[in-house]
C-alpha atoms as a PDB file:
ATOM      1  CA  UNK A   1      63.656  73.729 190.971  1.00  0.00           C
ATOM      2  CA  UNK A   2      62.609  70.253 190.504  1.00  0.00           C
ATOM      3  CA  UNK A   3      61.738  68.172 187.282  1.00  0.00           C
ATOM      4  CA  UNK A   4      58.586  68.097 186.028  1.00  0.00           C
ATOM      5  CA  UNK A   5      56.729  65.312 185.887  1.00  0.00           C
ATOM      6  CA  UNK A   6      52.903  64.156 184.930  1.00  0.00           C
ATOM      7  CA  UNK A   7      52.406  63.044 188.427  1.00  0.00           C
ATOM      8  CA  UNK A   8      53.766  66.030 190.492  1.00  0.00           C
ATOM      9  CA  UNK A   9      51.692  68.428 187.597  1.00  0.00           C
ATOM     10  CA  UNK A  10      48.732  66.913 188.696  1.00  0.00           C
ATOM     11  CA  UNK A  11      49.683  67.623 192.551  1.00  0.00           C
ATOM     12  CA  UNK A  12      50.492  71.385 192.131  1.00  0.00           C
ATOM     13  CA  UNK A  13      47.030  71.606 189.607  1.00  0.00           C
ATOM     14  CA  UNK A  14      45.103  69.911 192.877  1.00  0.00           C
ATOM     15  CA  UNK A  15      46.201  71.953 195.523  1.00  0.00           C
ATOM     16  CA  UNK A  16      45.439  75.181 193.971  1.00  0.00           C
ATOM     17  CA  UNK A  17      42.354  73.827 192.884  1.00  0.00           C
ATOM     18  CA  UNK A  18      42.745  74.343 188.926  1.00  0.00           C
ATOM     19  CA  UNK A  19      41.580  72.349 185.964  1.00  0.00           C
ATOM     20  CA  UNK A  20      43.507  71.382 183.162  1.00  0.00           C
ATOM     21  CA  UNK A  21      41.951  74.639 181.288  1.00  0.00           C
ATOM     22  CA  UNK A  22      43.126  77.308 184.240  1.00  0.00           C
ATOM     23  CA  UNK A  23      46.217  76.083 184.270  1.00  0.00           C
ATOM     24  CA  UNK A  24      46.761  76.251 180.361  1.00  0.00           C
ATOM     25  CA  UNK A  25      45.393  79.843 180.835  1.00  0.00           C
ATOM     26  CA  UNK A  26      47.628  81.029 183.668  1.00  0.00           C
ATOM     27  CA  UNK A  27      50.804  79.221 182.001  1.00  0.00           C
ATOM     28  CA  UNK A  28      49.797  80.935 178.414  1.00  0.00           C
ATOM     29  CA  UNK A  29      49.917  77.627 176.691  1.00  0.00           C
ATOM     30  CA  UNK A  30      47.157  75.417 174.786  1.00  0.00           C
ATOM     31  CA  UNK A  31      44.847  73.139 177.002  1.00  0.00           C
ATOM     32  CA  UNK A  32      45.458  70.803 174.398  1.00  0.00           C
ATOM     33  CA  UNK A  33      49.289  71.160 175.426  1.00  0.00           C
ATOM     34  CA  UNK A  34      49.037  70.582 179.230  1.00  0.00           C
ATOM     35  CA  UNK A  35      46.978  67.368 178.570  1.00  0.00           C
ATOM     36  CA  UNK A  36      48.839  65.728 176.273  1.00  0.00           C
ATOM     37  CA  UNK A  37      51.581  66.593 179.006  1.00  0.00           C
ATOM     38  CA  UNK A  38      49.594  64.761 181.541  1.00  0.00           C
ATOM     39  CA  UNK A  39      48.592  61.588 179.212  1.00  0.00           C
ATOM     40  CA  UNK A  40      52.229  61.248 177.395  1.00  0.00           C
ATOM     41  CA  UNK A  41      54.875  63.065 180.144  1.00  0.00           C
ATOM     42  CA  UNK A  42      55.729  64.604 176.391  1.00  0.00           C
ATOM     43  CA  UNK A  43      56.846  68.436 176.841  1.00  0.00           C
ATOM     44  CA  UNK A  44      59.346  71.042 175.627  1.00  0.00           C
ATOM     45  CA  UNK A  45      61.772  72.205 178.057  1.00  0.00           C
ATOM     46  CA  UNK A  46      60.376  75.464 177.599  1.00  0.00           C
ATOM     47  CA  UNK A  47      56.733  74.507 177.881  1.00  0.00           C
ATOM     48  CA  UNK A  48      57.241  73.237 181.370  1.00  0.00           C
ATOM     49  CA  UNK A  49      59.358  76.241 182.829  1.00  0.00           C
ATOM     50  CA  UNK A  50      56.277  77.959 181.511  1.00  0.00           C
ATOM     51  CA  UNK A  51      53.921  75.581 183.991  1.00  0.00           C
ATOM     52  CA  UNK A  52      56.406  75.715 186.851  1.00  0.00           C
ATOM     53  CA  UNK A  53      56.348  79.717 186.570  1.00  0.00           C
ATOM     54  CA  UNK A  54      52.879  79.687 186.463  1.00  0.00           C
ATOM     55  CA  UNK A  55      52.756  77.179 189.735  1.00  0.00           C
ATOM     56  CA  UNK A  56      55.577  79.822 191.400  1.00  0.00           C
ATOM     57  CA  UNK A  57      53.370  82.420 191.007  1.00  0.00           C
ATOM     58  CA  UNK A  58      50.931  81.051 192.847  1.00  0.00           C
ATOM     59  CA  UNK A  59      53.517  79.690 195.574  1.00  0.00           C
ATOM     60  CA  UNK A  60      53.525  75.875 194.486  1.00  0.00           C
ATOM     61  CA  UNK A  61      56.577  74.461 194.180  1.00  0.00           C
ATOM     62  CA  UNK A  62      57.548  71.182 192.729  1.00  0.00           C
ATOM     63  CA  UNK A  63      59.589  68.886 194.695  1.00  0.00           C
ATOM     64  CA  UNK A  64      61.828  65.714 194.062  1.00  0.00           C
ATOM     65  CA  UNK A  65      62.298  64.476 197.552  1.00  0.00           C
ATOM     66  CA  UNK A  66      61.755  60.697 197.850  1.00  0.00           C
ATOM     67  CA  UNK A  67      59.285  60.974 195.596  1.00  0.00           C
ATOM     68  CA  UNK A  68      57.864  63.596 192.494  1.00  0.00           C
ATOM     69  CA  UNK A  69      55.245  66.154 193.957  1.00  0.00           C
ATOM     70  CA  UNK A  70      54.674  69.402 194.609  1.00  0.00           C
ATOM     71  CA  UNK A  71      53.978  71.717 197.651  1.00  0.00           C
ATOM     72  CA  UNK A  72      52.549  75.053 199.200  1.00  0.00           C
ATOM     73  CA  UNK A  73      55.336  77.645 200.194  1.00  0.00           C
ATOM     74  CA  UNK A  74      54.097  79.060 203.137  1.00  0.00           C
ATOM     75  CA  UNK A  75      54.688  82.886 203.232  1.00  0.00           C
ATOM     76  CA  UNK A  76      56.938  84.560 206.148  1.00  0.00           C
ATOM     77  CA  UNK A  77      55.542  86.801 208.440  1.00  0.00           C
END
């Protein structure tokens, strides 16, 4: 999986719809920890495989194509 960035946090938080606060929640890390994430890009390894799991769970994944982001697996039939 991608890198984490501020930017492609931000994407994956917008398409499911999710405030800083829900994402903290479903992540089980502080609020206080995802937004200083998103002012800073400052981050533990460990705090943003938490994020990405939380994102995966959800079926957002984080990309690195051109350009940082993050996108909506689409399921299989």
């Amino acid at each position: 999986m991608a890198d984490l960035t501020p930017e492609a946090n931000r994407a994956a938080r917008a398409i499911l719809k999710w405030s800083v606060r829900e994402l903290a929640d479903a992540a089980g890390i502080a609020f206080t920890t995802v937004h200083r994430f998103e002012s800073t890009g400052t981050a533990t390894e460990t705090t943003k495989e938490k994020i990405k799991a939380a994102y995966a769970a959800h079926n957002v994944e984080i990309t690195n194509g051109e350009y940082t982001g993050a996108r909506l697996k689409l399921k299989k039939d």
